[in-house]
Protein backbone atom coordinates (compact mmCIF):
# COMPACT_ATOMS: atom_id res chain seq x y z
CA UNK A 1 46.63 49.67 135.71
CA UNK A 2 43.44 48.68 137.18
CA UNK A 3 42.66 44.79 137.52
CA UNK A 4 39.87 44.79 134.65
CA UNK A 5 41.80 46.84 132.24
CA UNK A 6 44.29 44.04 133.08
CA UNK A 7 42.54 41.00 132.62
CA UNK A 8 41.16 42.82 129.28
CA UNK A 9 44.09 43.33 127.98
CA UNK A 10 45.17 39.90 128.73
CA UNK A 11 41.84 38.29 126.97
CA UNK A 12 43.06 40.49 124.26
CA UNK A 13 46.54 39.18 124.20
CA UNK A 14 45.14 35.57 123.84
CA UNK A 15 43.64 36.50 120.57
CA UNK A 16 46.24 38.08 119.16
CA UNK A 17 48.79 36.23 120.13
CA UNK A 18 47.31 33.21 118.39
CA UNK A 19 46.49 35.69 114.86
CA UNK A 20 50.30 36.39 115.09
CA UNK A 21 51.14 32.70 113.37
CA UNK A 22 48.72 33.07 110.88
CA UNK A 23 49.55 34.93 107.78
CA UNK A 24 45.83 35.10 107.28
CA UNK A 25 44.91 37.04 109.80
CA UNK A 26 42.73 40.46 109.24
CA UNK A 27 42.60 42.38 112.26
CA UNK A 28 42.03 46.29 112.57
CA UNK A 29 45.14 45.96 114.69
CA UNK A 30 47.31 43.93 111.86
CA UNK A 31 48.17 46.58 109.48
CA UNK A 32 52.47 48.18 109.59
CA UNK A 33 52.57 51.35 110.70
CA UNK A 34 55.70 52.49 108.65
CA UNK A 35 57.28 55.44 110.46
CA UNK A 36 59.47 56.92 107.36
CA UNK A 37 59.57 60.46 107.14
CA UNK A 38 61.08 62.09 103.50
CA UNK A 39 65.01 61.10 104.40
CA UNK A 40 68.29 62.45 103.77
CA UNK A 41 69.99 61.77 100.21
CA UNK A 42 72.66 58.48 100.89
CA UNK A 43 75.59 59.31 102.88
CA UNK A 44 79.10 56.43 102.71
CA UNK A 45 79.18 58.21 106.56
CA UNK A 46 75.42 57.31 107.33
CA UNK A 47 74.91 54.38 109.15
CA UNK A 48 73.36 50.93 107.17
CA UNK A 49 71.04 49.35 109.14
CA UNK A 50 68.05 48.25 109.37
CA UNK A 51 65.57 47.92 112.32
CA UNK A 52 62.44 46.75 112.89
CA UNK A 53 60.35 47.47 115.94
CA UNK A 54 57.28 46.11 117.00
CA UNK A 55 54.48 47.16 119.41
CA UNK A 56 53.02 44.79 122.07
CA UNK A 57 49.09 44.28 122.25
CA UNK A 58 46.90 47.57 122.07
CA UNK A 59 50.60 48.98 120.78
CA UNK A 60 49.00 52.32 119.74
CA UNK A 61 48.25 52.71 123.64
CA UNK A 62 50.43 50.99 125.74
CA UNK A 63 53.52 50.58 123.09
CA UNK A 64 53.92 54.01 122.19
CA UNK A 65 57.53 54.02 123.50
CA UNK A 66 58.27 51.88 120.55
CA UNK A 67 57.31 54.90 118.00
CA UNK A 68 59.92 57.12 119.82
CA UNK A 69 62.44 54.95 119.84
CA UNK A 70 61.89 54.39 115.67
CA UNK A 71 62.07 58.09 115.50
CA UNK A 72 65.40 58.27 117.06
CA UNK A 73 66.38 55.72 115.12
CA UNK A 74 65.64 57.29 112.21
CA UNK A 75 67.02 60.67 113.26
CA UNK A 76 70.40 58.64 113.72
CA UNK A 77 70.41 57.48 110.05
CA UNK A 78 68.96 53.78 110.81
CA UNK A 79 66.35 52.89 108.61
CA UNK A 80 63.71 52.33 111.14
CA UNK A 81 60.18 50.77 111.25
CA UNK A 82 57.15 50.42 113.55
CA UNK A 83 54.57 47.01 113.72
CA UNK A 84 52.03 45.91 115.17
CA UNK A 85 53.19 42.03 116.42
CA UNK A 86 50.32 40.69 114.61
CA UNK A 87 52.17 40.70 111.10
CA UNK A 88 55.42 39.72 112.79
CA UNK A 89 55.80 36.68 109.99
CA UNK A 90 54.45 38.98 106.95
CA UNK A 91 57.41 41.42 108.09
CA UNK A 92 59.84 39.09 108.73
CA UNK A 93 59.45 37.21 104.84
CA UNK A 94 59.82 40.85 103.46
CA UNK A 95 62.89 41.70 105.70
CA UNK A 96 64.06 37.94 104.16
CA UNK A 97 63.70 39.56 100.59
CA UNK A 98 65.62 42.98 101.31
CA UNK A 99 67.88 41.77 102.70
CA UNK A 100 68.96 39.07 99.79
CA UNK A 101 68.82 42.23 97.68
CA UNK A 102 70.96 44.42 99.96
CA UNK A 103 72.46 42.75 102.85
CA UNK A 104 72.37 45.25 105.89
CA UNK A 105 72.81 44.66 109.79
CA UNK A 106 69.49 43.76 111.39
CA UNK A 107 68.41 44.99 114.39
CA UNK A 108 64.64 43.77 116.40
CA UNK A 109 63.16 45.47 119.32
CA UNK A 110 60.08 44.61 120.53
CA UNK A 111 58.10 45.26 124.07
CA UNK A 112 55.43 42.68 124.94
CA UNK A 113 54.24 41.06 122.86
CA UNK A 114 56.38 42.59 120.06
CA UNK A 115 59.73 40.69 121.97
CA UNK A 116 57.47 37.29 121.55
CA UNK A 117 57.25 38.70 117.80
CA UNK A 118 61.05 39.79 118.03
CA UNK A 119 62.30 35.93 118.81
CA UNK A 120 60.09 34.22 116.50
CA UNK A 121 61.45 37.13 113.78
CA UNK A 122 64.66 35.94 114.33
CA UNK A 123 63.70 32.05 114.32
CA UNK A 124 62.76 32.61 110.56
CA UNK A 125 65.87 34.57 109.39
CA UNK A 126 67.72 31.84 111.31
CA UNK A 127 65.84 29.14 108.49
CA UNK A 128 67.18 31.63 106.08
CA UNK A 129 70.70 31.77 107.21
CA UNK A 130 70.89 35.48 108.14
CA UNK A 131 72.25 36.70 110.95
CA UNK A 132 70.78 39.06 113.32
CA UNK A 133 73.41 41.87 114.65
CA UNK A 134 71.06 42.79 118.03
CA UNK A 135 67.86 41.54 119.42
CA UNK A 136 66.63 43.35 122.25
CA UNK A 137 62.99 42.21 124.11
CA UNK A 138 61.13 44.86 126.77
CA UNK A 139 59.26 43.32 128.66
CA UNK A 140 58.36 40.21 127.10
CA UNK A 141 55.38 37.98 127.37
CA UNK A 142 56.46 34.59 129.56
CA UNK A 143 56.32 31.84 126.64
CA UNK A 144 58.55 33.69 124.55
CA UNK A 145 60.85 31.69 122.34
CA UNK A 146 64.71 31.12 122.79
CA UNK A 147 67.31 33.41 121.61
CA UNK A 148 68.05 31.02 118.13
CA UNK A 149 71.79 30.54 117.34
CA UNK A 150 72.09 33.36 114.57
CA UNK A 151 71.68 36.37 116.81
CA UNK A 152 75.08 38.36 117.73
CA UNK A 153 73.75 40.26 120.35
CA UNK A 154 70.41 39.70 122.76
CA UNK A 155 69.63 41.88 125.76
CA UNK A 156 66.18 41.51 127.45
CA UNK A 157 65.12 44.52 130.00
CA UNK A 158 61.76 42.97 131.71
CA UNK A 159 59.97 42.89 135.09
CA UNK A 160 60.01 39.21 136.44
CA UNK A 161 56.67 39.92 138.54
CA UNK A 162 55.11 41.79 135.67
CA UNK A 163 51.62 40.17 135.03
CA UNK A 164 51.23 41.20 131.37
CA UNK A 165 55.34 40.22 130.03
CA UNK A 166 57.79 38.68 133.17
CA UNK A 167 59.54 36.95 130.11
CA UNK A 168 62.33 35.37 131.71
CA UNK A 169 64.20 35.12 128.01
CA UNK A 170 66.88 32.55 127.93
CA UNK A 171 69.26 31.13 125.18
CA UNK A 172 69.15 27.94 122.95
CA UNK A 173 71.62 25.35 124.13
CA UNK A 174 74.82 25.86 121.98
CA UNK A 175 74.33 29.94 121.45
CA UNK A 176 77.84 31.57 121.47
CA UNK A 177 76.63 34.91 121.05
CA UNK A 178 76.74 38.44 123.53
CA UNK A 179 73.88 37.70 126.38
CA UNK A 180 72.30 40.18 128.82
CA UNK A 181 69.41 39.91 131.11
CA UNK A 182 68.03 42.94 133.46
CA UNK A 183 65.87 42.29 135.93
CA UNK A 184 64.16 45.75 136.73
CA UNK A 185 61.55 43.85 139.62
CA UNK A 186 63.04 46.07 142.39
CA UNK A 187 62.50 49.74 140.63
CA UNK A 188 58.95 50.34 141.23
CA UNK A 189 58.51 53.29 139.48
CA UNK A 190 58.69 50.76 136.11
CA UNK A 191 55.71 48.63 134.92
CA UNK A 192 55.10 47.02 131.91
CA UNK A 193 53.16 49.84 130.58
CA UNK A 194 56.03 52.61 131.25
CA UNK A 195 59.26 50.35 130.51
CA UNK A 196 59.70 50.66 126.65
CA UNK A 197 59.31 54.57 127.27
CA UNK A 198 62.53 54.89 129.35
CA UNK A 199 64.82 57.41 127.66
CA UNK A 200 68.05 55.92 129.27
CA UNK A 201 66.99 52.87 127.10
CA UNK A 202 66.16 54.86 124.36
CA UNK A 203 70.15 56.47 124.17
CA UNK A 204 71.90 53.52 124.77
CA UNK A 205 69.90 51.43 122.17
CA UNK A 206 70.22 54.32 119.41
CA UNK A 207 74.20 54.44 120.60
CA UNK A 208 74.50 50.91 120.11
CA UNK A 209 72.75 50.53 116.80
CA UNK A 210 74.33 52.97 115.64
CA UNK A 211 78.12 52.04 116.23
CA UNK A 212 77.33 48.36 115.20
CA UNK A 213 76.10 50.07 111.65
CA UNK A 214 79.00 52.55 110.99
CA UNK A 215 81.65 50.23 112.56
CA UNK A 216 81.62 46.04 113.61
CA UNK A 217 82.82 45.64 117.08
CA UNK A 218 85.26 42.68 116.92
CA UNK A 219 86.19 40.88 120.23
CA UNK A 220 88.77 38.38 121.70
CA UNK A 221 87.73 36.01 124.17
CA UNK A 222 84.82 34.47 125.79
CA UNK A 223 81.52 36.10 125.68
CA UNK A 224 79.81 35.10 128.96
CA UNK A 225 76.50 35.57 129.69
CA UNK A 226 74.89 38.24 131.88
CA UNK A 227 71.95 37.81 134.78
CA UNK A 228 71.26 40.90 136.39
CA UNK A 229 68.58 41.92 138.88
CA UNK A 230 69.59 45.75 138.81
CA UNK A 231 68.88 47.41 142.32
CA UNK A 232 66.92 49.99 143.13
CA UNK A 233 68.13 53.66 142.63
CA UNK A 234 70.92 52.06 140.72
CA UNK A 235 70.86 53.38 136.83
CA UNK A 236 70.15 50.42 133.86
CA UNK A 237 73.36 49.93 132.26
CA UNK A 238 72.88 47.80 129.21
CA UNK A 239 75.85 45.95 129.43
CA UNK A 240 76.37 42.98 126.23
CA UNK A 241 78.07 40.25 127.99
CA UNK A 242 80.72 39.38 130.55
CA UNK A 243 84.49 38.75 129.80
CA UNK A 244 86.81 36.93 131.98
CA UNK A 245 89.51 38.78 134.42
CA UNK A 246 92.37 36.98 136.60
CA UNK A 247 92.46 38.71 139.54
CA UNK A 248 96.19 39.87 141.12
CA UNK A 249 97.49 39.48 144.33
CA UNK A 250 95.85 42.50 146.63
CA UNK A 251 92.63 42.37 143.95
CA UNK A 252 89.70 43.13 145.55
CA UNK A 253 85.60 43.10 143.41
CA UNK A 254 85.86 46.95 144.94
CA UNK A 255 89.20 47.42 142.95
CA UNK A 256 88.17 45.73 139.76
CA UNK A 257 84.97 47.46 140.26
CA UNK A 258 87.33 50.90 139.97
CA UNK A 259 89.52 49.90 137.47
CA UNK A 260 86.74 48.46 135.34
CA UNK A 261 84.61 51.35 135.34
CA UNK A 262 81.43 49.48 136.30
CA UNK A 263 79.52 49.55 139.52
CA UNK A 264 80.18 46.94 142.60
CA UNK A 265 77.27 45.09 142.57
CA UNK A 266 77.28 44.42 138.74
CA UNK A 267 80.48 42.31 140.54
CA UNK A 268 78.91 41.36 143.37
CA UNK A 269 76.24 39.39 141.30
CA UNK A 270 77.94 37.75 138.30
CA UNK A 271 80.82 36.39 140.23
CA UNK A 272 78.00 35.37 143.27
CA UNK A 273 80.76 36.39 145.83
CA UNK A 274 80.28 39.09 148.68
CA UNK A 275 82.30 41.63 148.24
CA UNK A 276 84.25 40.92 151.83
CA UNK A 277 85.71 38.03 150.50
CA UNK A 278 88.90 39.00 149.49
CA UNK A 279 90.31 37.56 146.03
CA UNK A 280 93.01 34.96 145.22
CA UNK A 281 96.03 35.75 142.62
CA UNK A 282 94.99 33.97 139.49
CA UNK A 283 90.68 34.10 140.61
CA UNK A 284 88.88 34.14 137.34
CA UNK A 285 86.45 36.94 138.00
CA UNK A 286 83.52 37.96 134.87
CA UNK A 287 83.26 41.94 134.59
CA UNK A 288 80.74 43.19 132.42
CA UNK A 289 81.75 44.96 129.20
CA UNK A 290 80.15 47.04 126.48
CA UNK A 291 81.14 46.73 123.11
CA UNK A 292 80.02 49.33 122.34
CA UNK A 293 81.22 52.10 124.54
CA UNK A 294 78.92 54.93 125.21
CA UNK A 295 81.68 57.48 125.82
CA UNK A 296 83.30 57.05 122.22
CA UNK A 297 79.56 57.11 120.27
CA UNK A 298 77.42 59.97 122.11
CA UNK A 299 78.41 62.80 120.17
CA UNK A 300 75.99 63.50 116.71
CA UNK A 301 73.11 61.51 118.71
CA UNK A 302 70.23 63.61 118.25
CA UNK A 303 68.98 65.32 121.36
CA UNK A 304 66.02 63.94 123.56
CA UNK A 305 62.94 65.66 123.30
């Protein structure tokens, strides 16, 4: 993107941003785009869920990655739904109200400025006491709120040197919940503009919503957070959090690596230990985990197109 389209688009952002706290706001911009296509009769085997996605500024150009992503949401039996971040609170009250009169899982995705909408979205179901079930942010503007105390699951995918997001997302003090940060700064083939349109994203989000619909992951032990600056040429593995290993006598971060199934420097970095360094018997060493594991949830996914 060209430096005046940028500093456009960040005038632009300033406006917006400040309309997005005002329920009076009337902006060409401001209006839901609902994305709900004549669906299937109710299924017990169909996934309940609901999500709700939200665009970043000048969404219908730059956020369109956010309409696929609601379409293979929907295709997976997730009731799905496309914003613009300027009605974030107008949304959020009505999710408030269908939810008291069905309670489903809630999911929030939002790139931009829509992950600035997807915090504060959670903020007010937390002053409702609801729970969240996933909160993911792409991208998100720097100035972003914390992940509140009622969300199970937060993953943030963003570009720390990105002009327009670089939102460094981190946790209120006190959250006990499944934390994952990926720092994509070293894959320059991914801006801001091109992240939420990634269609690795795109399968294991739909995967993951999905499974957390049709079947509650529970889990024993700690759930630690994850930092991540993923390397380049290395895949983005959306990992939830990190659980705690004791390492045996002849361990090594290669072997754990192995036996693990996860790549060495996922190791490498959340332990902060090179990987010559060999381990002691009894080393408490954090290996990332899914809970939701992609081989057991791929099949019945709808194809990409």
């Amino acid at each position: 993107m060209s430096n005046p389209i940028q500093a456009a688009v960040i005038i632009l952002w300033a406006a917006l941003s400040a309309c997005m706290f005002s329920t009076s706001c009337n902006l060409a911009l401001a209006g839901p785009v609902a994305r709900s296509n004549a669906a299937a009769p109710p299924d017990a085997a169909q996934p309940r869920a609901r999500a709700y996605l939200f665009r970043g500024a000048l969404g219908p150009i730059f956020s369109r990655g956010m309409d696929r992503l609601t379409e293979r949401l929907e295709e997976a039996g997730i009731s799905a739904d496309v914003y613009e971040f300027t009605i974030c609170r107008l949304i959020a009250d009505r999710a408030v109200r269908d939810f008291r009169d069905d309670p489903a899982p809630i999911t929030l995705i939002g790139h931009s400025m829509g992950g600035l909408c997807a915090l504060t979205f959670a903020e007010i179901l937390q002053s409702k006491n609801i729970q969240v079930s996933l909160v993911v942010t792409i991208d998100p503007v720097r100035g972003s709120p914390k992940v509140p105390l009622n969300v199970d699951r937060f993953i943030n995918i963003f570009l720390s040197d990105s002009v327009l997001g670089g939102g460094d997302v981190v946790a209120e003090q006190g959250y006990r919940g499944h934390y994952a940060s990926f720092d994509l700064k070293e894959h320059p083939e991914i801006t801001h503009i091109n992240i939420d349109k990634m269609d690795s994203i795109h399968d294991q989000l739909v995967t993951a919503v999905a499974r957390l619909a049709t079947r509650p992951v529970q889990t024993n032990g700690e759930a630690l957070p994850l930092r991540f600056v993923v390397p380049p040429e290395a895949p983005v593995e959306l990992w939830d959090s990190g659980t705690p290993q004791l390492a045996r006598s002849g361990d090594t971060l290669q072997k754990l690596a192995t036996l693990n199934h996860v790549p060495l420097w996922s190791l490498i970095q959340a332990n902060q230990l090179p990987d010559s360094v060999p381990l002691t018997a009894g080393q408490r060493v954090i290996v990332p985990r899914r809970l939701v594991p992609l081989v057991a949830t791929t099949v019945g996914l709808p194809p990409k197109r």
